[in-house]
C-alpha atoms as a PDB file:
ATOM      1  CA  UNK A   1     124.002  85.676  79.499  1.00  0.00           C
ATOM      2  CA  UNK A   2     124.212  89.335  78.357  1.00  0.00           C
ATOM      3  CA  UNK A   3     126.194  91.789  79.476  1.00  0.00           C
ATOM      4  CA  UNK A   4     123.311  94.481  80.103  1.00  0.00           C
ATOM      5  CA  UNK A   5     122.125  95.348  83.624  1.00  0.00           C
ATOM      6  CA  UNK A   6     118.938  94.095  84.852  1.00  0.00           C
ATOM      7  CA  UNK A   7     116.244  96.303  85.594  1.00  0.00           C
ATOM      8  CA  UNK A   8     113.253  95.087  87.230  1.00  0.00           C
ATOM      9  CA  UNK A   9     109.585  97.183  86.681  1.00  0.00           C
ATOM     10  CA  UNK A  10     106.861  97.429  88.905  1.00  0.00           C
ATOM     11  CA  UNK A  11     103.908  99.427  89.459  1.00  0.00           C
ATOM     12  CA  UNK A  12     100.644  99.403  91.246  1.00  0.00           C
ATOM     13  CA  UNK A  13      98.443  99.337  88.890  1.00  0.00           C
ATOM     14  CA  UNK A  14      98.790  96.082  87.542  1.00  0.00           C
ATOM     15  CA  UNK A  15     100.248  94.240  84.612  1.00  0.00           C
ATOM     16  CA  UNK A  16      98.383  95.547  82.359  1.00  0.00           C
ATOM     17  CA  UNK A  17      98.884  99.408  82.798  1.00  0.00           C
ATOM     18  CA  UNK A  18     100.315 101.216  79.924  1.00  0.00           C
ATOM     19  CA  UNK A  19     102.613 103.322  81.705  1.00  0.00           C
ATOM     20  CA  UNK A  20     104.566  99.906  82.718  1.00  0.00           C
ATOM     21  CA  UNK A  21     105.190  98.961  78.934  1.00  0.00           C
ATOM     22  CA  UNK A  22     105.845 103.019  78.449  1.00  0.00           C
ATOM     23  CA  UNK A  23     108.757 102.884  80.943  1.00  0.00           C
ATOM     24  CA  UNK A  24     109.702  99.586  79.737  1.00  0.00           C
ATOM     25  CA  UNK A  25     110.050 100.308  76.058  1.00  0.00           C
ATOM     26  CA  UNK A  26     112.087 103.230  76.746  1.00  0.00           C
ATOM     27  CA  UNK A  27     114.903 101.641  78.649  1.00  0.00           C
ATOM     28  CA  UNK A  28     114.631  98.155  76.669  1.00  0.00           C
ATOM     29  CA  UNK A  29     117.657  99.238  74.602  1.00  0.00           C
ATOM     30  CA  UNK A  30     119.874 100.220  77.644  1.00  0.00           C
ATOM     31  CA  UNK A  31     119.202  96.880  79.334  1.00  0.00           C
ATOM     32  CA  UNK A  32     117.660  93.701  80.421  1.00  0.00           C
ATOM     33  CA  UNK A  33     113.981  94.251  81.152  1.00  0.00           C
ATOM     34  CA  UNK A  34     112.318  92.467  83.672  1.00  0.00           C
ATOM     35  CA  UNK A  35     108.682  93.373  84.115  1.00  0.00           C
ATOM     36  CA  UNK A  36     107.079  91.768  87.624  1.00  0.00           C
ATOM     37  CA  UNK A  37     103.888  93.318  88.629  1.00  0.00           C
ATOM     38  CA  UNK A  38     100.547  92.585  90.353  1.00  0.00           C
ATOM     39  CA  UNK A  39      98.027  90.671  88.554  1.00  0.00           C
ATOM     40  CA  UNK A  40      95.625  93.477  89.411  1.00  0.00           C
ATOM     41  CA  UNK A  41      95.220  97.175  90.450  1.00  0.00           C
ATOM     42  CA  UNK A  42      97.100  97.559  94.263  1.00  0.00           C
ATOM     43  CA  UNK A  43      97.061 101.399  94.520  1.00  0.00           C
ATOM     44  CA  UNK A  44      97.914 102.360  97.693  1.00  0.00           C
ATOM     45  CA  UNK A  45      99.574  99.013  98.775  1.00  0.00           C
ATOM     46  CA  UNK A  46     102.665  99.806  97.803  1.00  0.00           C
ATOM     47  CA  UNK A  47     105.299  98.415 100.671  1.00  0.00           C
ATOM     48  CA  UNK A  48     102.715  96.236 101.889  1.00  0.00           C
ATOM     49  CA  UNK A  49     103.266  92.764 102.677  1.00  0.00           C
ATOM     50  CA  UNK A  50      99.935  91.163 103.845  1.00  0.00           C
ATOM     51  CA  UNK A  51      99.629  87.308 105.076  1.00  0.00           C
ATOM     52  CA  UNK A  52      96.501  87.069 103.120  1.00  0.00           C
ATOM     53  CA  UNK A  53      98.312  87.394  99.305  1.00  0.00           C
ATOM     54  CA  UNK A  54      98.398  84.501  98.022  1.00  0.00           C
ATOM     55  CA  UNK A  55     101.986  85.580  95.770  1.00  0.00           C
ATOM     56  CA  UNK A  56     101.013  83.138  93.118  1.00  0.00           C
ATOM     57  CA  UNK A  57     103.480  83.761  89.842  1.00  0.00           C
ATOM     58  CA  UNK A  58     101.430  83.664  86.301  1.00  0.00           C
ATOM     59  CA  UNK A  59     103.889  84.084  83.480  1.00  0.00           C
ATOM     60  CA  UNK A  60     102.864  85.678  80.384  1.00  0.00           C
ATOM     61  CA  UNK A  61     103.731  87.222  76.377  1.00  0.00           C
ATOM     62  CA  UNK A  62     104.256  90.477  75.780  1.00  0.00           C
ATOM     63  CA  UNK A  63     105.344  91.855  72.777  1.00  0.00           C
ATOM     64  CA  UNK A  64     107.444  95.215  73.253  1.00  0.00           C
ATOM     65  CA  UNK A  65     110.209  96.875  71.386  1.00  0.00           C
ATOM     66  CA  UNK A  66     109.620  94.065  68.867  1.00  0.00           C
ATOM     67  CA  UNK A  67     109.719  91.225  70.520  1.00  0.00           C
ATOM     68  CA  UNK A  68     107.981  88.991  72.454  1.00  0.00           C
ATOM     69  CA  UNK A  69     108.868  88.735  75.911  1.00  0.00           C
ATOM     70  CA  UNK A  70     108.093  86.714  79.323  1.00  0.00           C
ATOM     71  CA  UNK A  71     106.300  88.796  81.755  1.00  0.00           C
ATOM     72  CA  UNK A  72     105.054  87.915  85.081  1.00  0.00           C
ATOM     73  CA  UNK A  73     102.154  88.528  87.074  1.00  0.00           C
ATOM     74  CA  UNK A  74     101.690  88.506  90.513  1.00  0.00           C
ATOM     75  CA  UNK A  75      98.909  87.689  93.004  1.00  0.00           C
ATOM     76  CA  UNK A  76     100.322  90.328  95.177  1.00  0.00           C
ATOM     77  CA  UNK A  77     101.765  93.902  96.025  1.00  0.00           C
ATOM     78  CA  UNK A  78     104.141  95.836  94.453  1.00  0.00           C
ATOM     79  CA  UNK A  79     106.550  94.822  97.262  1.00  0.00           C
ATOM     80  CA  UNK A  80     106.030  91.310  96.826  1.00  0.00           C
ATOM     81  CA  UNK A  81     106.053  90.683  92.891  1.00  0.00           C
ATOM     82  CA  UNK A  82     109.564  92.766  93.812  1.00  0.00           C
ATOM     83  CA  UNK A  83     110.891  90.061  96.016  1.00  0.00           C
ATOM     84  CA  UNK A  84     109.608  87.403  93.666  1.00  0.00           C
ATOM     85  CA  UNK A  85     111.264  89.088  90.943  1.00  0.00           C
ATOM     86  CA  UNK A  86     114.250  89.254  92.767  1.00  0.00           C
ATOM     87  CA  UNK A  87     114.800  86.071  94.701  1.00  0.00           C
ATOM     88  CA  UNK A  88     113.177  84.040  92.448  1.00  0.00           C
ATOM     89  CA  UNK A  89     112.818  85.247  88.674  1.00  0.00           C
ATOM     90  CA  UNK A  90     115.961  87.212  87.654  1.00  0.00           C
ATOM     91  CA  UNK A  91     118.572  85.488  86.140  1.00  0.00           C
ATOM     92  CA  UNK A  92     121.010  87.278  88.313  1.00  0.00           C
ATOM     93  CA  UNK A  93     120.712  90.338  90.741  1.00  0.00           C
ATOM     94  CA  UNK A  94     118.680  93.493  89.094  1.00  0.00           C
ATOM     95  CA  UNK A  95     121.263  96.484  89.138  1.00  0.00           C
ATOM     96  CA  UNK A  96     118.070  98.779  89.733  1.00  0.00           C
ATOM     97  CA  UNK A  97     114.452  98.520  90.500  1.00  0.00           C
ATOM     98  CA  UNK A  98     111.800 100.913  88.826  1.00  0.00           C
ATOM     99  CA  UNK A  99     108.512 101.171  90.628  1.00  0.00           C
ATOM    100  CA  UNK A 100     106.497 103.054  88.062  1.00  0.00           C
ATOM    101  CA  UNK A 101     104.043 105.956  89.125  1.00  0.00           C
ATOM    102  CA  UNK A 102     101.083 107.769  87.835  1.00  0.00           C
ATOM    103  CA  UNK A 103     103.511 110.349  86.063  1.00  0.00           C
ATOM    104  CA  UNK A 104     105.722 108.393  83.878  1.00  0.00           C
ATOM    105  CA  UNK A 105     103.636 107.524  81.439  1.00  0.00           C
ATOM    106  CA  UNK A 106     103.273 110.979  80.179  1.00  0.00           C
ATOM    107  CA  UNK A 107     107.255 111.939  80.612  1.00  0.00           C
ATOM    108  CA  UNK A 108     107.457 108.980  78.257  1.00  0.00           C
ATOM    109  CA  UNK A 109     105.107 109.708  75.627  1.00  0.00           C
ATOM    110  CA  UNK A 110     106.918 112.957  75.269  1.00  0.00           C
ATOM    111  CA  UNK A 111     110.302 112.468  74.511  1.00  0.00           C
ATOM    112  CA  UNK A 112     110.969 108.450  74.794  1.00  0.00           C
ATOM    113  CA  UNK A 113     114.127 108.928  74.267  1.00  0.00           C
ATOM    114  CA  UNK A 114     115.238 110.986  77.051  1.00  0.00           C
ATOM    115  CA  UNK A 115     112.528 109.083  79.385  1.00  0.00           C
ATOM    116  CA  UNK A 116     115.449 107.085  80.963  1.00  0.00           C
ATOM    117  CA  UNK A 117     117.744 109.978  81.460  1.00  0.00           C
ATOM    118  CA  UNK A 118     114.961 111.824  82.922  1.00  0.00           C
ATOM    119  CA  UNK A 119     113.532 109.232  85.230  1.00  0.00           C
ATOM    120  CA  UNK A 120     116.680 107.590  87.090  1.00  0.00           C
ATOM    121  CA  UNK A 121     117.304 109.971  89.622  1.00  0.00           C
ATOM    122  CA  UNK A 122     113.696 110.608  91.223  1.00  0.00           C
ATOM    123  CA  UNK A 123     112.736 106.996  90.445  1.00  0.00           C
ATOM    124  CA  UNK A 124     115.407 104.600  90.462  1.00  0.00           C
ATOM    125  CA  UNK A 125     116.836 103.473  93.611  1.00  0.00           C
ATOM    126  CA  UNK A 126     120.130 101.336  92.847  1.00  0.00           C
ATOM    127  CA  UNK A 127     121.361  97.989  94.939  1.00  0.00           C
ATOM    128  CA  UNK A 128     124.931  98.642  94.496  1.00  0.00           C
END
């Protein structure tokens, strides 16, 4: 098990958004990335939790910062591939969960090496 935090990434815009792998690939050296997202665009469900989702978990490849990695898509929200990422797919508990807006992917693009710096406070909300 490494000794690197977890940090879980979601958006609402769907696996395959770029700004999700932007965000990603900037922080993938500071820690364990865990990328849970909707299978498909959800803006504007954000929070939502309805009983009509049917929350099924596809796991997938991506290849980022080099290597390939598991990825997982969710029949969902952005709140619910969350708790599935949570309760059911990290390894341990995530120190930090980044739900990825509209803006990021440009902040990234500029200067990915600051992006982390830059993004935790307005972003990041922490569980400990």
């Amino acid at each position: 098990m490494s000794d690197k935090p977890i940090i879980l990434f979601t958006n609402d815009d769907g696996i395959a958004s770029p700004g999700l792998w932007a965000a990603a690939e900037a922080f993938a050296d500071l820690c364990e990335v865990l990328v849970v997202a909707p299978r498909e665009q959800q803006s504007g469900m954000g929070r939502s939790l309805p009983v009509t989702s049917e929350g099924r978990i596809y796991e997938q490849k991506h290849i980022f910062s080099g290597s390939e990695v598991t990825v997982y898509a969710v029949d969902g929200t952005p709140a619910q591939a969350v708790q599935h990422g949570v309760l059911e797919l990290a390894a341990r508990l995530p120190s930090l969960v980044g739900s990825i807006t509209a803006t990021i992917p440009a902040m990234v693009r500029r200067s990915p090496a600051r992006s982390a710096q830059r993004l935790k406070r307005p972003v990041w909300a922490s569980r400990h």
